[in-house]
PDB file of N, CA and C in Angstrom:
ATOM      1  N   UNK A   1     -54.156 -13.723 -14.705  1.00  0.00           N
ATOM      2  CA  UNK A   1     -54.003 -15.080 -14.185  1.00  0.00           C
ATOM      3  C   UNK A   1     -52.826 -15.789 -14.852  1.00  0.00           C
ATOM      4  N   UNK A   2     -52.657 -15.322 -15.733  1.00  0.00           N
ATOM      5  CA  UNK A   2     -51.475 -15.864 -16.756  1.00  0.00           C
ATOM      6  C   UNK A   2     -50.068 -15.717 -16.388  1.00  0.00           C
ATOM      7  N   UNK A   3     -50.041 -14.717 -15.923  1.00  0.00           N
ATOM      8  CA  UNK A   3     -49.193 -14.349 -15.120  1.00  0.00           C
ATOM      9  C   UNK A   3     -48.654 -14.669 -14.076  1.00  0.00           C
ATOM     10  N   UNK A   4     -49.368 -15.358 -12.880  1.00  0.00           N
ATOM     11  CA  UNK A   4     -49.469 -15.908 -11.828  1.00  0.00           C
ATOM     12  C   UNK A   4     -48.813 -17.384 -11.862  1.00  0.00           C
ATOM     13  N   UNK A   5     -49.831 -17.873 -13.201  1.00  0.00           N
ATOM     14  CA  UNK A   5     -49.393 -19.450 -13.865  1.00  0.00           C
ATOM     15  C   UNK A   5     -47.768 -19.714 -14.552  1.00  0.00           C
ATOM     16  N   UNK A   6     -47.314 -18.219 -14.112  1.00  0.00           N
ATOM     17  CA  UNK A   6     -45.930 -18.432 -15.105  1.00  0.00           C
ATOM     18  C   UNK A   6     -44.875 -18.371 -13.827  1.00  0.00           C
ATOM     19  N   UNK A   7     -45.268 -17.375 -12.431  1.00  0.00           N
ATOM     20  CA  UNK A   7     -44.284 -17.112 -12.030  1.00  0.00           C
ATOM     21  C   UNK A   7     -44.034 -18.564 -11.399  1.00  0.00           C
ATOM     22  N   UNK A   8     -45.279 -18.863 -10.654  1.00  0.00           N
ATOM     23  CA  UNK A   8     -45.044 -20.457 -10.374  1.00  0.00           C
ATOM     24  C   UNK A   8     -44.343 -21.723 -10.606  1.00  0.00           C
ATOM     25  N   UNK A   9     -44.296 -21.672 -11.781  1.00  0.00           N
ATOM     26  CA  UNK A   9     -43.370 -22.838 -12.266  1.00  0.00           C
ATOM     27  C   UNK A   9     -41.540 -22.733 -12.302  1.00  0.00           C
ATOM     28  N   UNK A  10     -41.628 -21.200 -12.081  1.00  0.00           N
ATOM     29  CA  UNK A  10     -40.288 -20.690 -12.397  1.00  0.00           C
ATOM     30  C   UNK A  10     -39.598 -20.786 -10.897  1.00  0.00           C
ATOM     31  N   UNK A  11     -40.000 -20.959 -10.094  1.00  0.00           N
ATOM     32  CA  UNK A  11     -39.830 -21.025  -8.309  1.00  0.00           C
ATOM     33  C   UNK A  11     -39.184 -22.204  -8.424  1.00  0.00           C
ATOM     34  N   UNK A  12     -40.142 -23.281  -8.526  1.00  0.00           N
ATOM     35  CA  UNK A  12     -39.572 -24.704  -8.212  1.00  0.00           C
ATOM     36  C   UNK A  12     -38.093 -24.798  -9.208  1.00  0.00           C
ATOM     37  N   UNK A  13     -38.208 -24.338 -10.281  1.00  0.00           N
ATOM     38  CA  UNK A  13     -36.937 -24.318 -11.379  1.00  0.00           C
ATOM     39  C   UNK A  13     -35.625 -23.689 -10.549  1.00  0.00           C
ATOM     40  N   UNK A  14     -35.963 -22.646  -9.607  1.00  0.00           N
ATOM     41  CA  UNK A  14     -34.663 -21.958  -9.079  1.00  0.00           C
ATOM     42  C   UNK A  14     -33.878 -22.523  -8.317  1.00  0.00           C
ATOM     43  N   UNK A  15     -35.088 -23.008  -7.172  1.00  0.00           N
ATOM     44  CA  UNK A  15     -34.675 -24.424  -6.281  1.00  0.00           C
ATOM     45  C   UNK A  15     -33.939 -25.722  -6.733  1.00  0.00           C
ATOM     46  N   UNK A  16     -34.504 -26.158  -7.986  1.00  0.00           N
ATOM     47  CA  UNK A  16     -33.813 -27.212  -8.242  1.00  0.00           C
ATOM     48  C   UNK A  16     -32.247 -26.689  -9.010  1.00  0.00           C
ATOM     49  N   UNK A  17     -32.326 -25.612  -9.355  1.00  0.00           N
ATOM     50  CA  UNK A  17     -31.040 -25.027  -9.976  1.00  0.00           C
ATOM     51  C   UNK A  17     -29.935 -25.037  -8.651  1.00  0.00           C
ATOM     52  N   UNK A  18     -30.703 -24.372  -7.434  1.00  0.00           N
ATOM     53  CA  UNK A  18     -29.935 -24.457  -6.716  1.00  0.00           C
ATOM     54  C   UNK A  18     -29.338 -25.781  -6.130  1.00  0.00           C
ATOM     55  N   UNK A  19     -30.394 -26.832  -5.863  1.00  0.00           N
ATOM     56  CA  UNK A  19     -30.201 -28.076  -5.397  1.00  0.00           C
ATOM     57  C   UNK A  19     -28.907 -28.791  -6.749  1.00  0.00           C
ATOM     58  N   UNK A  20     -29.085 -28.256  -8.267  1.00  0.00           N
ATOM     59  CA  UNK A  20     -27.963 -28.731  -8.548  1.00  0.00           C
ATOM     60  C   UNK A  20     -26.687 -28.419  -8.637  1.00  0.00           C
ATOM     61  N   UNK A  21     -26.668 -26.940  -8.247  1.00  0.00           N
ATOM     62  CA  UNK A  21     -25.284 -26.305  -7.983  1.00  0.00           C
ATOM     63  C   UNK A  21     -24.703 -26.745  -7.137  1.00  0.00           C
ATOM     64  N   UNK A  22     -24.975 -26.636  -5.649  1.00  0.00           N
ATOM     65  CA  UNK A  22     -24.613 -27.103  -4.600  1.00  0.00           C
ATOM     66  C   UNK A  22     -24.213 -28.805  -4.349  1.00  0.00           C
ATOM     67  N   UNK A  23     -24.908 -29.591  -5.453  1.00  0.00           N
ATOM     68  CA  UNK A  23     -24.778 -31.020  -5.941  1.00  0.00           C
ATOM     69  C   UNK A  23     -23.314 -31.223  -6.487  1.00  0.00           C
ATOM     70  N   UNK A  24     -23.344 -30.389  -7.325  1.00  0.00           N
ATOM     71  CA  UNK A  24     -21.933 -30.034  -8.455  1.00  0.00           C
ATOM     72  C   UNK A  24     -20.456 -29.585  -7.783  1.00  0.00           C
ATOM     73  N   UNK A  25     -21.268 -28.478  -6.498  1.00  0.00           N
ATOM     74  CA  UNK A  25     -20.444 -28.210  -5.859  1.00  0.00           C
ATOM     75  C   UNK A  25     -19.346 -29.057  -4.725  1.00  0.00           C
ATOM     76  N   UNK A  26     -20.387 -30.151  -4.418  1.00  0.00           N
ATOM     77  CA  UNK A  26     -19.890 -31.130  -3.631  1.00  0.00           C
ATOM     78  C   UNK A  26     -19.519 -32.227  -4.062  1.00  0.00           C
ATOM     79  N   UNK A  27     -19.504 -32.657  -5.226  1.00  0.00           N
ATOM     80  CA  UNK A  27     -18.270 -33.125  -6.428  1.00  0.00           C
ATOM     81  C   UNK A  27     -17.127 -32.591  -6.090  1.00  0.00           C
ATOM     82  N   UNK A  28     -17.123 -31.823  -7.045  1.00  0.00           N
ATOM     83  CA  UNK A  28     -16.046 -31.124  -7.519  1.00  0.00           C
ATOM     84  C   UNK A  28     -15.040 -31.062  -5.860  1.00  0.00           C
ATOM     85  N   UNK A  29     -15.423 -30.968  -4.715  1.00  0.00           N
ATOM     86  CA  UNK A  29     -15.297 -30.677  -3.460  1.00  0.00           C
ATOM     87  C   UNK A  29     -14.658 -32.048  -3.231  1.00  0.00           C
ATOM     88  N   UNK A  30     -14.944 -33.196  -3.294  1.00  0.00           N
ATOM     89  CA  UNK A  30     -14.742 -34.446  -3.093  1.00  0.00           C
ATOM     90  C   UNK A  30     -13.902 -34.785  -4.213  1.00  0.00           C
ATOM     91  N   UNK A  31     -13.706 -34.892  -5.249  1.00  0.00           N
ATOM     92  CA  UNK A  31     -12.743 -34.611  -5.972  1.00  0.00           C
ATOM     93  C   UNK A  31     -11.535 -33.932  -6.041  1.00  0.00           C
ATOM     94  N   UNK A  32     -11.685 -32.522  -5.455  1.00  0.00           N
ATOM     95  CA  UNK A  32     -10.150 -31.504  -5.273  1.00  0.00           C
ATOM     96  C   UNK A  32      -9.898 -32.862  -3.831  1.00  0.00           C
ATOM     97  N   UNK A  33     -10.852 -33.390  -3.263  1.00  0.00           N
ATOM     98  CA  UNK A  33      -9.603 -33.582  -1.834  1.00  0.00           C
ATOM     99  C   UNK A  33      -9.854 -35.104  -2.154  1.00  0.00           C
ATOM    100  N   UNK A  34     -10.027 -35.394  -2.763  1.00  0.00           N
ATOM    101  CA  UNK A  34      -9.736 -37.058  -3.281  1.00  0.00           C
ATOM    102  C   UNK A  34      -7.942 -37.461  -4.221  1.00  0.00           C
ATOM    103  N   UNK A  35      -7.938 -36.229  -5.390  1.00  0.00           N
ATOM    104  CA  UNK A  35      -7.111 -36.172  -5.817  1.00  0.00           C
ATOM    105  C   UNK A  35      -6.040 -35.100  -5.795  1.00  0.00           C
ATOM    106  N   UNK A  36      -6.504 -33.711  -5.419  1.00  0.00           N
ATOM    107  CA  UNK A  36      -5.606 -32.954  -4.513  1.00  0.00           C
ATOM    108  C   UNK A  36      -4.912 -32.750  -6.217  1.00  0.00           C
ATOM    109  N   UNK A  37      -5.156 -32.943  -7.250  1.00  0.00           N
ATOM    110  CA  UNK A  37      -3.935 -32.488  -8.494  1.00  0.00           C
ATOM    111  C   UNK A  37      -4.815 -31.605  -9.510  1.00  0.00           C
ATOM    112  N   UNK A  38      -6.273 -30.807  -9.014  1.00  0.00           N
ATOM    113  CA  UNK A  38      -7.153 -30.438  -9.713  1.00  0.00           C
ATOM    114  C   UNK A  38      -6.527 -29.188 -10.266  1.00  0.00           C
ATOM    115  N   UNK A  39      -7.250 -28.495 -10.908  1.00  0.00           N
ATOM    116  CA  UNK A  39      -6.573 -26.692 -11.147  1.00  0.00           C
ATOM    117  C   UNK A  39      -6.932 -26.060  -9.646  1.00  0.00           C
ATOM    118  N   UNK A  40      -7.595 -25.811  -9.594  1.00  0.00           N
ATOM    119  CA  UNK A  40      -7.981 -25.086  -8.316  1.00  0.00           C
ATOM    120  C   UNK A  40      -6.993 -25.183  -7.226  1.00  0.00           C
ATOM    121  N   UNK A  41      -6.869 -26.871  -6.916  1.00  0.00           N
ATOM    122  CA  UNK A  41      -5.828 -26.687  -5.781  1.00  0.00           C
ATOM    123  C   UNK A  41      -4.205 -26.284  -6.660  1.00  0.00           C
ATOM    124  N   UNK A  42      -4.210 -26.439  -7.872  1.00  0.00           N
ATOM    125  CA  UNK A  42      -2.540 -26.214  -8.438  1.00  0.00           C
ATOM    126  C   UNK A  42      -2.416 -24.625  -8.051  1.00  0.00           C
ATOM    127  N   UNK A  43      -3.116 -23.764  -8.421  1.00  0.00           N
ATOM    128  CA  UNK A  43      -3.549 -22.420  -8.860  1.00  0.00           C
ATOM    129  C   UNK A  43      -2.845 -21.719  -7.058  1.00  0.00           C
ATOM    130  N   UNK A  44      -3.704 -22.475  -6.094  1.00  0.00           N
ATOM    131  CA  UNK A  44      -3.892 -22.154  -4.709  1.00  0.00           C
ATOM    132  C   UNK A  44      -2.268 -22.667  -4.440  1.00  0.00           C
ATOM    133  N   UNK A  45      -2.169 -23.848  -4.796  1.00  0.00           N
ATOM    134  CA  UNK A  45      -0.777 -23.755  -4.180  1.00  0.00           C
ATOM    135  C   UNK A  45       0.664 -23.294  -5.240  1.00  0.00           C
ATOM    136  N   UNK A  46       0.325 -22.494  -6.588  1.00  0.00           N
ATOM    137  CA  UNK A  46       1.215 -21.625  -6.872  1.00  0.00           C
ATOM    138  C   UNK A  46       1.290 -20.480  -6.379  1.00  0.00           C
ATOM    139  N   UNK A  47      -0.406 -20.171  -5.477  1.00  0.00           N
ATOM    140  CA  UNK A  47      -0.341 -18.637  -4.938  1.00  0.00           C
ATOM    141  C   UNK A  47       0.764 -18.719  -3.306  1.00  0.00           C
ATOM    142  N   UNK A  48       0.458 -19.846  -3.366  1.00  0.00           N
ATOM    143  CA  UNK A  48       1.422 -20.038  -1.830  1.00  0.00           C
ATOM    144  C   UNK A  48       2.902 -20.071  -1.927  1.00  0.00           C
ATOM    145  N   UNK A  49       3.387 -21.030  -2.983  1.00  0.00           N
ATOM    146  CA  UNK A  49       4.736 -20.554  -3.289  1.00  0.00           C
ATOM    147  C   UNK A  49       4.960 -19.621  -3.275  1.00  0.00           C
ATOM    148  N   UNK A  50       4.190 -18.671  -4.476  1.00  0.00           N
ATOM    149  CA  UNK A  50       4.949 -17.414  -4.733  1.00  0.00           C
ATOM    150  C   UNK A  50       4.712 -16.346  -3.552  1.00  0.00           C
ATOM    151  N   UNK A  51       3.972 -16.644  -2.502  1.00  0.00           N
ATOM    152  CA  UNK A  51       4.085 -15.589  -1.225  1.00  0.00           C
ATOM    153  C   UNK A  51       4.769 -16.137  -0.401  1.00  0.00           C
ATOM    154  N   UNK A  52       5.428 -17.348  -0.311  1.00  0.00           N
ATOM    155  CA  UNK A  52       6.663 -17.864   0.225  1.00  0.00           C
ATOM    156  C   UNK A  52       8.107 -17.499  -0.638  1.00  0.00           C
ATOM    157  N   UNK A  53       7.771 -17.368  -1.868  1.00  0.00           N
ATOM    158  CA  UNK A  53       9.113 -16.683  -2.480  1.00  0.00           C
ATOM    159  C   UNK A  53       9.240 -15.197  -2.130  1.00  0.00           C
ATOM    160  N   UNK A  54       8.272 -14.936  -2.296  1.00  0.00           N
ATOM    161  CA  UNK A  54       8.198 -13.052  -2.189  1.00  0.00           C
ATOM    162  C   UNK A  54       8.829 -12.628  -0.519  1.00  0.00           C
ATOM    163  N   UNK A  55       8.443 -13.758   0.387  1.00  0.00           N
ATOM    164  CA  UNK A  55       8.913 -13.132   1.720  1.00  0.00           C
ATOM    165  C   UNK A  55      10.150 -13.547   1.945  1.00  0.00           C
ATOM    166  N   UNK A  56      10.970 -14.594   1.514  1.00  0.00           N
ATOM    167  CA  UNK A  56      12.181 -15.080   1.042  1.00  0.00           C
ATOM    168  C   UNK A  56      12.669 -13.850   0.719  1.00  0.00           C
ATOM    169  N   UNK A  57      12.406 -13.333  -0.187  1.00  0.00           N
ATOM    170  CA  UNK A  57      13.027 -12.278  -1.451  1.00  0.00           C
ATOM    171  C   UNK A  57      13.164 -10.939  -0.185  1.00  0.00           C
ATOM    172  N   UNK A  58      11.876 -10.869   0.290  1.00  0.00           N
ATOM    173  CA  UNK A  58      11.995  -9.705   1.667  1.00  0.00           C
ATOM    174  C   UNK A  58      13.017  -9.976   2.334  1.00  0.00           C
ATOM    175  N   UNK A  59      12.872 -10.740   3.022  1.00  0.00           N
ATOM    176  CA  UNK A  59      13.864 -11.585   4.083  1.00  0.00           C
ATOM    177  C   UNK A  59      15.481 -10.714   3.753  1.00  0.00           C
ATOM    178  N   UNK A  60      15.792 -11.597   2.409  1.00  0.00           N
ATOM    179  CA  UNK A  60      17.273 -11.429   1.866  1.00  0.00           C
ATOM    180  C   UNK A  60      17.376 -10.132   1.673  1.00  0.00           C
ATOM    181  N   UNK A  61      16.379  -8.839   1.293  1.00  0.00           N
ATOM    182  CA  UNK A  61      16.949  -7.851   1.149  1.00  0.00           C
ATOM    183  C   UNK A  61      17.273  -7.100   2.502  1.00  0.00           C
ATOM    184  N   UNK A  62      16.361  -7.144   3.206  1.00  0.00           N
ATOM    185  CA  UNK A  62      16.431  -6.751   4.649  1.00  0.00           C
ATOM    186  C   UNK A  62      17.787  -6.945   5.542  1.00  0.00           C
ATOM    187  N   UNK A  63      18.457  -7.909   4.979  1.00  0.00           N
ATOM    188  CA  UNK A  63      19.459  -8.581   5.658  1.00  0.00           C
ATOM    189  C   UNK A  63      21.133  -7.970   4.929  1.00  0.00           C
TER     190      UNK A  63
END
């Protein structure tokens, strides 16, 4: 029975873990597009430069 009494309490705990991830998540979400200067979006738009440089760099050798 002890057993039973343990898994129980640990259920509602997962749920609310989840309810606060997804909480956190939609911060952080409202934030990158509030201020747009977070890491995440810097990171995303150095990956875009540099695959706009790299096809640049294609471009010119091709030519």
């Amino acid at each position: 029975m002890s057993e039973g009494g343990f898994n129980y309490p640990n259920q509602p705990n997962l749920m609310d873990e989840d309810v606060a991830r997804s909480l956190q998540a939609d911060k952080e979400h409202q934030i990158r597009n509030g201020g747009g200067s977070s890491l995440g979006s810097q990171i995303i738009t150095l990956f875009i430069a540099a695959g706009i440089l790299a096809l640049i760099v294609l471009a010119l050798n091709y030519l």
